[in-house]
N, C-alpha and C. Protein backbone atom coordinates (compact mmCIF):
# COMPACT_ATOMS: atom_id res chain seq x y z
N UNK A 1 -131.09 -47.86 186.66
CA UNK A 1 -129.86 -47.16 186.94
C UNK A 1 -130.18 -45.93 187.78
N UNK A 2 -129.13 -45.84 188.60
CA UNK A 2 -129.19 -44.46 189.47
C UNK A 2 -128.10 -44.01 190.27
N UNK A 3 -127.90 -43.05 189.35
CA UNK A 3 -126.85 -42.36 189.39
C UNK A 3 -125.34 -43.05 188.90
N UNK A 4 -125.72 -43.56 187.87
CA UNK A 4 -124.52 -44.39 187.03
C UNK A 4 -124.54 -45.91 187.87
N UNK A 5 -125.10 -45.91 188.90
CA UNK A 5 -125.35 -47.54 189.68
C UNK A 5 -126.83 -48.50 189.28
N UNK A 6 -125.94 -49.64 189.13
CA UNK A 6 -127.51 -50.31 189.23
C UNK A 6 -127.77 -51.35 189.66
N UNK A 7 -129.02 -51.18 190.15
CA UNK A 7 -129.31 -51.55 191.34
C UNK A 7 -130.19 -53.11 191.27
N UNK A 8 -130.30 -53.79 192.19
CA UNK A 8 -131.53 -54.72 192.12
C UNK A 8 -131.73 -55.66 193.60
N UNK A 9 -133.04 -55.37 193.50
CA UNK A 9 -133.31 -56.30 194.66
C UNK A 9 -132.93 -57.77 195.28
N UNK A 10 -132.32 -57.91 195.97
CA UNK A 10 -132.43 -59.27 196.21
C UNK A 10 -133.04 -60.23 197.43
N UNK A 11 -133.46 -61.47 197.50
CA UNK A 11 -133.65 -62.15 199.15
C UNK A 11 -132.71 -62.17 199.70
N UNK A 12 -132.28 -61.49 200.78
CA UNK A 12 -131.11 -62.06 201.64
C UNK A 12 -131.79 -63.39 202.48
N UNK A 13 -132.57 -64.18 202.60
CA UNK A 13 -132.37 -65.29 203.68
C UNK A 13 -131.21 -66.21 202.85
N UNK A 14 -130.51 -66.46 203.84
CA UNK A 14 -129.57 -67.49 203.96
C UNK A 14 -128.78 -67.16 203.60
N UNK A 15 -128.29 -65.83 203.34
CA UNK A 15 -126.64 -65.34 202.38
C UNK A 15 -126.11 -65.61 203.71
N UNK A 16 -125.87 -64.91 204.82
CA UNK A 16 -124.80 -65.41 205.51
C UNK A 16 -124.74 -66.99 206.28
N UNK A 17 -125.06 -67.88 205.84
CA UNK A 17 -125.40 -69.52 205.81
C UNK A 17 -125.05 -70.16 204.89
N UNK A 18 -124.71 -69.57 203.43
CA UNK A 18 -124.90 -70.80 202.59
C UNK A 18 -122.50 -70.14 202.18
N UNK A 19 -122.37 -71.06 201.64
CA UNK A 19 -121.45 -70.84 201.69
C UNK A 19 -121.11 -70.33 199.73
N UNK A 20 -120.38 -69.17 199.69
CA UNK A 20 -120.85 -69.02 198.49
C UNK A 20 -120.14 -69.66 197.33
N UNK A 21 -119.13 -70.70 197.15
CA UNK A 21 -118.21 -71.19 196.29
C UNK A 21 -119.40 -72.44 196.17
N UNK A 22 -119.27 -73.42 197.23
CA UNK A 22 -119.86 -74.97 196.89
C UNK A 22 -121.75 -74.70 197.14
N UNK A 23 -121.98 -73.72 198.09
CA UNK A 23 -123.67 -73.11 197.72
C UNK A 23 -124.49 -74.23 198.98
N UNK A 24 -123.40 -74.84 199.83
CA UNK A 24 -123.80 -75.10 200.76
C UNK A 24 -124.24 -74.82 202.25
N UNK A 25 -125.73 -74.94 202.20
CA UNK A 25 -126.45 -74.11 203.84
C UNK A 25 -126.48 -74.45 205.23
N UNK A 26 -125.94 -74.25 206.07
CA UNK A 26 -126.04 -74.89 207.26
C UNK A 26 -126.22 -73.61 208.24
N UNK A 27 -127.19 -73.70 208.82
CA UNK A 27 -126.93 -71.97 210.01
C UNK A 27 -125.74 -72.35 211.33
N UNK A 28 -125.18 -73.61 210.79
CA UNK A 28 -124.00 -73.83 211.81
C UNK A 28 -122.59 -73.49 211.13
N UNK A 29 -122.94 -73.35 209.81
CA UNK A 29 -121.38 -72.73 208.76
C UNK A 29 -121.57 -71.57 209.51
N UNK A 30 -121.82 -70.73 210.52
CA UNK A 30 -122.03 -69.15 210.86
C UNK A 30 -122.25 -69.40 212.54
N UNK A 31 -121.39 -70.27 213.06
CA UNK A 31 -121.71 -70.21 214.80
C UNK A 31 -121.84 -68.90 215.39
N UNK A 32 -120.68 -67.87 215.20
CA UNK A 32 -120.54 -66.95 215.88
C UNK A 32 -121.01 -65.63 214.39
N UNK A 33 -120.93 -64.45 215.27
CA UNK A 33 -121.39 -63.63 214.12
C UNK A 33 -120.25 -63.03 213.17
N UNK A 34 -119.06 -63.18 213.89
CA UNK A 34 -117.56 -63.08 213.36
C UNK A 34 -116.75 -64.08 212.58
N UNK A 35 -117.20 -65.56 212.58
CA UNK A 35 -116.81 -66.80 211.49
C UNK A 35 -118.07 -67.39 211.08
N UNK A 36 -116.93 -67.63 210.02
CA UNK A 36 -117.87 -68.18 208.72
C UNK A 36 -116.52 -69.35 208.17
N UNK A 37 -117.09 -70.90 208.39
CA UNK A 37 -116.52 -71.84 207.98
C UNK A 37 -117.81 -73.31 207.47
N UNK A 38 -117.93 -73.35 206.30
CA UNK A 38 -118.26 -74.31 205.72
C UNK A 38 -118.10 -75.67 206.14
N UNK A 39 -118.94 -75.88 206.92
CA UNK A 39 -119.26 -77.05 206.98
C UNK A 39 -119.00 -78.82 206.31
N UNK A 40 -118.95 -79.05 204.97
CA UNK A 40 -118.99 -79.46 204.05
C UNK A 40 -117.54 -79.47 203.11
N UNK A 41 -117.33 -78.26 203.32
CA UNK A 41 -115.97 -78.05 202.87
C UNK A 41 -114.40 -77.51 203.42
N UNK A 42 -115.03 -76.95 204.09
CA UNK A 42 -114.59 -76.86 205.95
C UNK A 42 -113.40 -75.65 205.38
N UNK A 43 -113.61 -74.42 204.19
CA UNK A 43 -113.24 -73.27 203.88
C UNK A 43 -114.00 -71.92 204.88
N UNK A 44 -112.82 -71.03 205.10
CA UNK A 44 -113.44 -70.52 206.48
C UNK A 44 -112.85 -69.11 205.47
N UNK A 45 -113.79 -67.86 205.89
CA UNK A 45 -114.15 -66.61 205.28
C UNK A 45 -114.71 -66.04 206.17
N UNK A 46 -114.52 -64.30 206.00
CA UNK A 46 -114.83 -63.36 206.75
C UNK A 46 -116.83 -63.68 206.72
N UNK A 47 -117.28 -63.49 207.50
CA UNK A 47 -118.86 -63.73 206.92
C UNK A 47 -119.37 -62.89 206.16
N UNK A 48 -119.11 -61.21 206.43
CA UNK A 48 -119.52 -60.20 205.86
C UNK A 48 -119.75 -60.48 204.47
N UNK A 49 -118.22 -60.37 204.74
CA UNK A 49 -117.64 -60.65 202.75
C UNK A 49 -118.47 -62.08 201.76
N UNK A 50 -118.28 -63.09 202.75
CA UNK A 50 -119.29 -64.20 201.93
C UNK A 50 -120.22 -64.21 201.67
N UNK A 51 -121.35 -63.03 202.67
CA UNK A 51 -122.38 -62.94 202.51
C UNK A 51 -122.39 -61.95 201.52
N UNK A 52 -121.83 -60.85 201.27
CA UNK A 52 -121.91 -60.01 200.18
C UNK A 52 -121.64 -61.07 198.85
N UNK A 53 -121.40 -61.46 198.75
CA UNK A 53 -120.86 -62.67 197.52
C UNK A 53 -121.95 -63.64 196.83
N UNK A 54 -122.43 -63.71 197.92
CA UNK A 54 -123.89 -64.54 198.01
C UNK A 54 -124.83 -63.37 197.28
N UNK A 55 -125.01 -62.37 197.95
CA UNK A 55 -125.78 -60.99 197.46
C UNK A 55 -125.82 -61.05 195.93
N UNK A 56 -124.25 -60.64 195.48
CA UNK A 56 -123.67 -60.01 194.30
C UNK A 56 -124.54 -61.46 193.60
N UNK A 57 -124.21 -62.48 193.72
CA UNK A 57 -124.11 -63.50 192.74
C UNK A 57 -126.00 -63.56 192.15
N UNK A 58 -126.88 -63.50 193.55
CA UNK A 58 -128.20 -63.92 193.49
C UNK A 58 -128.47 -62.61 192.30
N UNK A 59 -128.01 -61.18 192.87
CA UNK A 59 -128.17 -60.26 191.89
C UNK A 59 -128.59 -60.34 190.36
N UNK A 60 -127.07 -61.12 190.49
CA UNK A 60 -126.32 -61.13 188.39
C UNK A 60 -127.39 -62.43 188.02
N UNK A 61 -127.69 -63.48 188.84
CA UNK A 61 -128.70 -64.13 188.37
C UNK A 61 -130.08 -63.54 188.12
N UNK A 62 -130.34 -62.65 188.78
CA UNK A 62 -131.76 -62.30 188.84
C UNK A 62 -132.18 -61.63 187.26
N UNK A 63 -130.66 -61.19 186.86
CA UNK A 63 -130.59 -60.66 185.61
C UNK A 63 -130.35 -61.05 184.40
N UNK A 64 -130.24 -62.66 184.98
CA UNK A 64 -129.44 -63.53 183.79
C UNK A 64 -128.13 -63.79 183.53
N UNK A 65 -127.50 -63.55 184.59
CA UNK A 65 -126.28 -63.78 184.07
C UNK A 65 -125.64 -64.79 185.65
N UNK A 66 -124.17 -65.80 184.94
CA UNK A 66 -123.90 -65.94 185.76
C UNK A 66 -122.71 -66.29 185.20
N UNK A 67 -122.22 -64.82 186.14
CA UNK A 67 -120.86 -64.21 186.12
C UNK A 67 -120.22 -63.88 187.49
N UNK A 68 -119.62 -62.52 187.33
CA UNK A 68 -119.31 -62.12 188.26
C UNK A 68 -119.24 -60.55 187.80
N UNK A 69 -119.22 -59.75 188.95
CA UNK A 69 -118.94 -58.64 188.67
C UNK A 69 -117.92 -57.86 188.02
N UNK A 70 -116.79 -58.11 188.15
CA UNK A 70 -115.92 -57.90 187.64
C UNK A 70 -115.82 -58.07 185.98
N UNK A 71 -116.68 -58.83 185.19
CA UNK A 71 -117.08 -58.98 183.83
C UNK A 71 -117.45 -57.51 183.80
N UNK A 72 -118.94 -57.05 184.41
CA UNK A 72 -119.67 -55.82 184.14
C UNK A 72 -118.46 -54.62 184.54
N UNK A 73 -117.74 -54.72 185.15
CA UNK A 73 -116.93 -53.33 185.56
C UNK A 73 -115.70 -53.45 184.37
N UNK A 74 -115.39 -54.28 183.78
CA UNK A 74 -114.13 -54.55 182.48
C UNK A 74 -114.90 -54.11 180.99
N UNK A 75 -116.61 -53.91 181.21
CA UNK A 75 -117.40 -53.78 179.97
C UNK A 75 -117.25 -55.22 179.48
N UNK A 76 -117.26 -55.98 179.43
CA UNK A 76 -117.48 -56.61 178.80
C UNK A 76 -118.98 -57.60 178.67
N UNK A 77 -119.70 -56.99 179.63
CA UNK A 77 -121.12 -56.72 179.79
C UNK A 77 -122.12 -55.88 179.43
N UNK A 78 -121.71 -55.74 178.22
CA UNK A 78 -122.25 -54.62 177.55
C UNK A 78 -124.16 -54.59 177.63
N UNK A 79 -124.46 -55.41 177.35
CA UNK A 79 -126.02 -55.67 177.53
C UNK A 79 -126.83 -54.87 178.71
N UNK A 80 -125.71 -54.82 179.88
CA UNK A 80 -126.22 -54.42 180.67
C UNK A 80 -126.85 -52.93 180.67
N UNK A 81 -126.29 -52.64 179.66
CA UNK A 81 -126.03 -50.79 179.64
C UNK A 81 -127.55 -50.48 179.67
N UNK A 82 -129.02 -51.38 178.86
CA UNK A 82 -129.64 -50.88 178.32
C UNK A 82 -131.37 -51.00 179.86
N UNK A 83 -130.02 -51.32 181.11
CA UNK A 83 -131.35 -51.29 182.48
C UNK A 83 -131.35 -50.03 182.79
């Protein structure tokens, strides 16, 4: 924790590639640096944002959990308190 945040490392290869709902990778889901459309499922998203999503998610796994953020900001992630 720092400064009431906490933090954790993650790999970014492939967050802005994989698509973050179905977890499918293609570096062609990301033609331009401004769209982001899934390949596979053919759902189209800001990339930024998907790639942050991708981030958040690898995060909460890294920690064991697989949630979402919004659990830890409602408390109801209490466990977490003790990183």
């Amino acid at each position: 924790m720092l400064n009431e945040k906490l933090f954790v490392k993650v790999n970014p290869q492939y967050t802005s590639q994989t698509y973050n709902r179905c977890g499918y990778i293609d570096k062609n889901n990301r033609k331009t640096q401004s769209k982001f459309k899934c390949l596979k499922c053919h759902y189209e998203d800001n990339p930024d944002i998907n790639a942050s999503k991708n981030i958040e998610k690898r995060g909460l796994e890294s920690l064991g959990l697989r949630t979402n953020l919004q659990d830890y900001k409602s408390g109801s992630l209490s466990n977490l308190d003790s990183f």
